[in-house]
Protein backbone atom coordinates (compact mmCIF):
# COMPACT_ATOMS: atom_id res chain seq x y z
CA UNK A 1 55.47 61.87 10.63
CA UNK A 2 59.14 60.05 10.18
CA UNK A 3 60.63 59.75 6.76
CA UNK A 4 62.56 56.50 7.34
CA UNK A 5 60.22 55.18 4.86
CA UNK A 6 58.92 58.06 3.02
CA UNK A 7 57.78 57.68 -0.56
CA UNK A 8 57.33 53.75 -0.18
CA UNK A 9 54.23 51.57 -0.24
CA UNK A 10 53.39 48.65 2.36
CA UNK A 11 50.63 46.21 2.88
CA UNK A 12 50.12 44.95 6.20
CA UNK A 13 47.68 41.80 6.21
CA UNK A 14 45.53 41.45 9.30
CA UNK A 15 46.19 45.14 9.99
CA UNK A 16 42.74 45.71 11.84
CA UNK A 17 43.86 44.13 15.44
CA UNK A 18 46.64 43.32 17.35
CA UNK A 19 50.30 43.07 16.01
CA UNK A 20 48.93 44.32 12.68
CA UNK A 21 47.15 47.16 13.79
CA UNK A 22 50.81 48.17 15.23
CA UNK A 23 52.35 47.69 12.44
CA UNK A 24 50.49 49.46 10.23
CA UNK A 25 50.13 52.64 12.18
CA UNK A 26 54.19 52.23 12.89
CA UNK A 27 54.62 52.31 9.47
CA UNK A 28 53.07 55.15 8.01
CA UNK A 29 54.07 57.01 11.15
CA UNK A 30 57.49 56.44 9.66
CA UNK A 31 55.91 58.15 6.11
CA UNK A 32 55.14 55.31 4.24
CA UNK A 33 51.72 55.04 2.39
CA UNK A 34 49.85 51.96 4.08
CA UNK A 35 47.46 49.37 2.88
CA UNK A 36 45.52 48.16 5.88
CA UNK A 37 44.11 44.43 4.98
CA UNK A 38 42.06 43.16 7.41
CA UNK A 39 39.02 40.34 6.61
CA UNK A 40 37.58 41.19 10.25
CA UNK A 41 37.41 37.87 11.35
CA UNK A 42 37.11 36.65 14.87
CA UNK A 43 40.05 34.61 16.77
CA UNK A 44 38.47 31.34 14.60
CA UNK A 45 38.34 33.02 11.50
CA UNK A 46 34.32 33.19 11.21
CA UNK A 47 32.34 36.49 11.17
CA UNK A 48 34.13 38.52 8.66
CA UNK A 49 33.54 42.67 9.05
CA UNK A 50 35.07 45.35 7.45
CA UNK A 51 35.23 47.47 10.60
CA UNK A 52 38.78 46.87 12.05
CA UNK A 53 40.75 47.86 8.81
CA UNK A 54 38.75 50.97 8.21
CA UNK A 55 39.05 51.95 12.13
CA UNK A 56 43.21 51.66 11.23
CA UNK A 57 42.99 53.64 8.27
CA UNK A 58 40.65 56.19 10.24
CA UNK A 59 43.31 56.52 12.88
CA UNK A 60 46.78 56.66 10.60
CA UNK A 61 44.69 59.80 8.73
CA UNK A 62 43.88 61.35 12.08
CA UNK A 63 47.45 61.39 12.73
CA UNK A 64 48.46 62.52 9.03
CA UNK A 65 49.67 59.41 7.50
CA UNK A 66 47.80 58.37 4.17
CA UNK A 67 45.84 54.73 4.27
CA UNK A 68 43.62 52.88 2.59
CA UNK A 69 41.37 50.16 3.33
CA UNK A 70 41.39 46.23 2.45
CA UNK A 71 39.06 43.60 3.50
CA UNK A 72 39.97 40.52 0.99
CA UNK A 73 41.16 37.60 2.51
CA UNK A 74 44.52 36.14 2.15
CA UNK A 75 43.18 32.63 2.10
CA UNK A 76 41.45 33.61 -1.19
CA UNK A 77 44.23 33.42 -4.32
CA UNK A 78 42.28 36.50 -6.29
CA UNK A 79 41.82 37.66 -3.13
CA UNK A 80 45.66 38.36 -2.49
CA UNK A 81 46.06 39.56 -6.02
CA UNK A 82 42.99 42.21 -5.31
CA UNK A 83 44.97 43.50 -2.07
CA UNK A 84 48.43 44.01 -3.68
CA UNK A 85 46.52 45.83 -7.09
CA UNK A 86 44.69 47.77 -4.07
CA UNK A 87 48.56 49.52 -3.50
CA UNK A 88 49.09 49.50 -6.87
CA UNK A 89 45.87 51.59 -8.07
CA UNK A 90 46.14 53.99 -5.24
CA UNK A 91 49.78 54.48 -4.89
CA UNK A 92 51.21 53.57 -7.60
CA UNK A 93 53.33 50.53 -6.36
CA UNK A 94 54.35 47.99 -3.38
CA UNK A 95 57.65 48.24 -1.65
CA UNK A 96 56.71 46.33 1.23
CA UNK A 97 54.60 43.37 2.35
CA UNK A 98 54.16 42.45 6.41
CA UNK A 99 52.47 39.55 6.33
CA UNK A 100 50.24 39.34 10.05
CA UNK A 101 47.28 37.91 9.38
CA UNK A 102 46.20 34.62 11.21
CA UNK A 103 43.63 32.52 13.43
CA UNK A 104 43.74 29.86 15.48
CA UNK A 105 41.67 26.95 15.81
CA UNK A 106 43.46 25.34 18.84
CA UNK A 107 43.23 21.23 19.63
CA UNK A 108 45.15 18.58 20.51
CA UNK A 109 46.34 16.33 17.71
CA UNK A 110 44.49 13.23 18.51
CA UNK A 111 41.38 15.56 18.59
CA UNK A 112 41.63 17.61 15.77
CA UNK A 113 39.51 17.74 12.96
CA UNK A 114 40.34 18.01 9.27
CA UNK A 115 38.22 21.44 8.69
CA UNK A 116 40.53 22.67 11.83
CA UNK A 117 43.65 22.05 10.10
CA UNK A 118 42.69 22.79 6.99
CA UNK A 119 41.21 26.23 7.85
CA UNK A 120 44.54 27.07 9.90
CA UNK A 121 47.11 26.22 7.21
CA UNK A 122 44.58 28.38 4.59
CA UNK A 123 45.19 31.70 6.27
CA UNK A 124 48.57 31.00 7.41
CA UNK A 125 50.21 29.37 5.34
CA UNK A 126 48.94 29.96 2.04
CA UNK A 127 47.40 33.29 2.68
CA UNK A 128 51.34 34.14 3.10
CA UNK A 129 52.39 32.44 0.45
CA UNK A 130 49.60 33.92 -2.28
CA UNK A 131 50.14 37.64 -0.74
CA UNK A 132 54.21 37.15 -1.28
CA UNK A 133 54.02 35.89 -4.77
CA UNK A 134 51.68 38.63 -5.73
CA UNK A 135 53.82 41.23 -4.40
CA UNK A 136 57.80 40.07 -5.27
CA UNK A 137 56.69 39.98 -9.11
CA UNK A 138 56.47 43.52 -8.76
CA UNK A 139 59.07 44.04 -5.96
CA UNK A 140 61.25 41.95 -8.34
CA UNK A 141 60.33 44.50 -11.34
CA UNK A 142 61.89 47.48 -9.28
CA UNK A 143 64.51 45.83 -7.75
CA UNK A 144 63.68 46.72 -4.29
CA UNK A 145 61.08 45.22 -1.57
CA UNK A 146 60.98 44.35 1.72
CA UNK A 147 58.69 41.28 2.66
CA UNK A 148 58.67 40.65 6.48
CA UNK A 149 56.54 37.27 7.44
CA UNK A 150 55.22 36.10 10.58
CA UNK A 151 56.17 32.75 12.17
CA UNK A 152 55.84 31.84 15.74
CA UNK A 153 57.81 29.99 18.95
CA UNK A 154 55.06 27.31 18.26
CA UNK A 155 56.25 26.97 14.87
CA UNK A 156 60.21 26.87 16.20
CA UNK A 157 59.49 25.27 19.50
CA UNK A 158 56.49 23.49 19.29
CA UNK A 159 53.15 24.38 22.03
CA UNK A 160 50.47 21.76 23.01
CA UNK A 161 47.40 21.50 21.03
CA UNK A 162 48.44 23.93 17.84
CA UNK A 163 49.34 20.89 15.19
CA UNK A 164 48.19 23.50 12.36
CA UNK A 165 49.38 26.55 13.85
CA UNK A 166 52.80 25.80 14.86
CA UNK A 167 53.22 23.73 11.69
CA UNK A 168 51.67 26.40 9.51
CA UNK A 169 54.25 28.64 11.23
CA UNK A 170 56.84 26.40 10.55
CA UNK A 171 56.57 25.97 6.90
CA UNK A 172 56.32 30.06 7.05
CA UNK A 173 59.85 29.72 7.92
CA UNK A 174 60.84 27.46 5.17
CA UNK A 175 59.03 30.02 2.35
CA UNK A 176 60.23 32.93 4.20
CA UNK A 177 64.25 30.93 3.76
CA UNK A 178 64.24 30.03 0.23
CA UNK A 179 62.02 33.13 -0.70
CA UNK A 180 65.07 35.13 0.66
CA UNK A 181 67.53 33.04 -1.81
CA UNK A 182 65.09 33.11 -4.56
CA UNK A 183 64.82 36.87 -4.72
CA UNK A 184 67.66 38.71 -3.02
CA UNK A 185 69.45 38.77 -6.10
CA UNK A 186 66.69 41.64 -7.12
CA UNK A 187 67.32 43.62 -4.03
CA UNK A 188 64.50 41.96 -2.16
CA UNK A 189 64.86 40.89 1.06
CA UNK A 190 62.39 38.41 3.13
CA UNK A 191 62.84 37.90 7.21
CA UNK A 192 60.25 36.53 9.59
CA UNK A 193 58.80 37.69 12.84
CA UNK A 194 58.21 35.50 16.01
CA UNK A 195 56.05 37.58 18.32
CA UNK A 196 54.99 37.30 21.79
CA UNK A 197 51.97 40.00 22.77
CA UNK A 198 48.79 39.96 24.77
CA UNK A 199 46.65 39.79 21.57
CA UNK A 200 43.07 38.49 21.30
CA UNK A 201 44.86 35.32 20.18
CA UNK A 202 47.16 34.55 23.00
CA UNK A 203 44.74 35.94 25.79
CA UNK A 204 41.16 35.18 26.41
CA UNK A 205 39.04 32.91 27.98
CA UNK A 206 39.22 29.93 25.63
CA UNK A 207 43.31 30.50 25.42
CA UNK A 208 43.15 29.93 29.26
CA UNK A 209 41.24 26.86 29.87
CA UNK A 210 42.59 25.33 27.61
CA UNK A 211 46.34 26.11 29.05
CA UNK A 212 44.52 25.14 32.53
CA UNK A 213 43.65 21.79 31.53
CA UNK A 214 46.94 21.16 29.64
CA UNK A 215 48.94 22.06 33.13
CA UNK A 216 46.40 19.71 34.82
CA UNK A 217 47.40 16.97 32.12
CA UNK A 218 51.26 17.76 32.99
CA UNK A 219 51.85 18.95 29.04
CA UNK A 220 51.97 22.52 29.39
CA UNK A 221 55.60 24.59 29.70
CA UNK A 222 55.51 26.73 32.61
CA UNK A 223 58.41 29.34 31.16
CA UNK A 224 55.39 31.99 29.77
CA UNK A 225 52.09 32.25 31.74
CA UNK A 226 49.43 33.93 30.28
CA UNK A 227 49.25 36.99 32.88
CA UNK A 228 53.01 37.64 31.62
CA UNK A 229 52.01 37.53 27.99
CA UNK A 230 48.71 40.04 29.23
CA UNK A 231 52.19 42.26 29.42
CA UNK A 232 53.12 42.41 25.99
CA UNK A 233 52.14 45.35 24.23
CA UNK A 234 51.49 44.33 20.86
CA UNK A 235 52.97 47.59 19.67
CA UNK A 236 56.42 46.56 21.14
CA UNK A 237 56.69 44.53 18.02
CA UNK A 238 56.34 46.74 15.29
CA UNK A 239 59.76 48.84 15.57
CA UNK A 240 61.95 45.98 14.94
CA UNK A 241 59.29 45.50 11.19
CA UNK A 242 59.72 48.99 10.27
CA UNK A 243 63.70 48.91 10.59
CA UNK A 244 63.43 45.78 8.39
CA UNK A 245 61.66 47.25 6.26
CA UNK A 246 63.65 49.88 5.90
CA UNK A 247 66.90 50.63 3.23
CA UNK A 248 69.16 50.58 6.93
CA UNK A 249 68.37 46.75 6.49
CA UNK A 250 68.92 45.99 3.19
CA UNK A 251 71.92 43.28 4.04
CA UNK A 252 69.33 41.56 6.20
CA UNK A 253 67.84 38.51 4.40
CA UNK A 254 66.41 35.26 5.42
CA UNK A 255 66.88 35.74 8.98
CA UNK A 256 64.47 35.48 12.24
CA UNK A 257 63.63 37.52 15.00
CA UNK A 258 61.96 36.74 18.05
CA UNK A 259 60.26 40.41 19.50
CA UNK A 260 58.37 40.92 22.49
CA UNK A 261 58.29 43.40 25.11
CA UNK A 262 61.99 45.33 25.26
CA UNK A 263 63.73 42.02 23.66
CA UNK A 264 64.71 41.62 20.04
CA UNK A 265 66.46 38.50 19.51
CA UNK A 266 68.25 36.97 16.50
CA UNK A 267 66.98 33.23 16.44
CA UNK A 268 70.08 30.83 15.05
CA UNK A 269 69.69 28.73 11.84
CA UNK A 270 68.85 24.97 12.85
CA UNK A 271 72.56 23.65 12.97
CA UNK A 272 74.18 19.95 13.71
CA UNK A 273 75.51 19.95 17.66
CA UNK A 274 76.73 16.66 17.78
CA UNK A 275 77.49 13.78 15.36
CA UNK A 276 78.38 9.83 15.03
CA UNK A 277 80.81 9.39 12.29
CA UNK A 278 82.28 6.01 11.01
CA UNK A 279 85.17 5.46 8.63
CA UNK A 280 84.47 2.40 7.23
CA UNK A 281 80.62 1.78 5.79
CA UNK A 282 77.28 2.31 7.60
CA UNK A 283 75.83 2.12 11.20
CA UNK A 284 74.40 -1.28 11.98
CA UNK A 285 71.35 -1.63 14.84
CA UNK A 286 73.33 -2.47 17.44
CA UNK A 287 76.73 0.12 17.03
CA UNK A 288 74.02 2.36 17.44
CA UNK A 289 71.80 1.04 19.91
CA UNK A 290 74.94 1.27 22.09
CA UNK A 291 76.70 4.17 21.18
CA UNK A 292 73.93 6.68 20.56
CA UNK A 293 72.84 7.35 23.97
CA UNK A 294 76.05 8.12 25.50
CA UNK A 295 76.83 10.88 22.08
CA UNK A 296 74.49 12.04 19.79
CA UNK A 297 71.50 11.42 22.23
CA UNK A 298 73.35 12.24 25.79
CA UNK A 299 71.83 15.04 27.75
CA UNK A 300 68.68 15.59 25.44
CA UNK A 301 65.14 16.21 27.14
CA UNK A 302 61.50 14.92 26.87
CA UNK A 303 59.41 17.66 26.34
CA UNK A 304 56.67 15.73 26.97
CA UNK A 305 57.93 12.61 29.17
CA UNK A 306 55.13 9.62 29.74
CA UNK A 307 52.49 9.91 32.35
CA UNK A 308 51.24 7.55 34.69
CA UNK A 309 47.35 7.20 33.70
């Protein structure tokens, strides 16, 4: 085992599969002492099981790391609470919090339902939100913690049919942004993750019909195909989380990283590029009508331009 990490405590939401799984067995293989969270769900988030965060837990021992179990779910306020006090109890205290757990309930915005969205945004979003302010009181405390969310390209970029996702994973971004201001005063820093990995999530049957029907319907970017993504190790992403969460990184805070394969890539801070500025009072209709699309609005592209029916 490393010792890049050695005497601290992590939690790792959604730590059974996937990017999690990684994570967590990247982490103690560095020596820290991992919680492994994992509700068990399927890709929806129905059929909870406890099985995929004791597997992780089975495997980190095997190799001589130390692990325990979780299978609350981060959608659940007391829930949260119960999986930071499960670091707590065991070891004794939380240093850092990766925050991976998710599911996806994919449909296009004029077709998706309320329970969609709302079940989306409950794991995502506020299942990030309830596990961070249960841990930085503590992290706070000791003046020291690492929090590392998860956000995504569809959050930054936008991807057809994820209107909760990708704004779930937007908002991540804003908590993860003024989370880093709120509590890097106290030694704690907070970044955010946007992976790409062949996961159960990006690649399975369901993932590719529907990308098949969007490419048929002329909405679907052609830059990332799902037999490149089948490419992505998941376990490519966890290196760049363990450096962050590391004391190497401590002057890292509130920034974003986009990791897949052998790429790690610093993502810039949204920005003004171009502006209209006027001396004397406020834009009327038509100054702007006429000079907008030769300045502020020259050269931009439709991501979605109109279709003939």
């Amino acid at each position: 085992m490393g010792d890049m990490l050695a005497g601290r405590v992590a939690v790792v939401t959604g730590g059974g599969r996937g990017i999690g799984r990684g994570v967590a067995r990247a982490l103690a293989a560095a020596g820290a002492k991992v919680v492994v969270n994992d509700y068990g769900v399927a890709v929806d988030g129905r059929a909870p099981s406890s099985g995929p965060a004791f597997d992780v837990v089975a495997e980190i021992e095997r190799d001589g790391g130390e692990a325990v179990a979780s299978t609350d779910s981060v959608a659940d306020w007391e829930g949260a609470g119960r999986i930071v006090d499960t670091a707590r109890s065991r070891f004794g205290r939380i240093d850092i919090l990766v925050t991976c757990a998710g599911i996806l309930r994919d449909r296009m915005v004029f077709n998706m339902s309320e329970e969609e969205w709302d079940a989306v945004l409950a794991v995502h979003l506020k299942g990030t939100f309830a596990c961070v302010r249960h841990a930085c009181t503590h992290m706070r405390e000791q003046r020291w913690g690492r929090i590392i969310t998860f956000s995504s390209g569809s959050g930054l970029f936008g991807n057809p049919g994820q209107a909760n996702y990708g704004a779930a994973k937007s908002a991540i971004g804003g908590l993860t942004k003024v989370a880093a201001r709120d509590l890097g005063k106290y030694g704690v820093t907070v970044n955010a993750i946007c992976p790409v990995a062949g996961t159960r999530m990006t690649v399975n049957e369901e993932v590719r019909r529907a990308r098949e029907v969007r490419k048929e319907r002329g909405i679907q970017r052609e830059d990332r195909g799902v037999a490149q993504i089948e490419e992505l190790d998941p376990d490519d992403v966890a290196p760049m989380v363990v450096f962050l969460a590391s004391e190497h990184a401590r002057g890292v805070n509130g920034q974003f990283f986009l990791c897949f394969g052998s790429t790690v890539a610093l993502v810039s801070q949204p920005r003004p590029v171009k502006a209209l500025y006027k001396a004397d009072g406020n834009w009327t209709l038509d100054e702007l009508d006429r000079l907008a699309p030769t300045t502020v609005l020259e050269g931009l592209v439709n991501p979605a331009p109109p279709k003939e029916a």
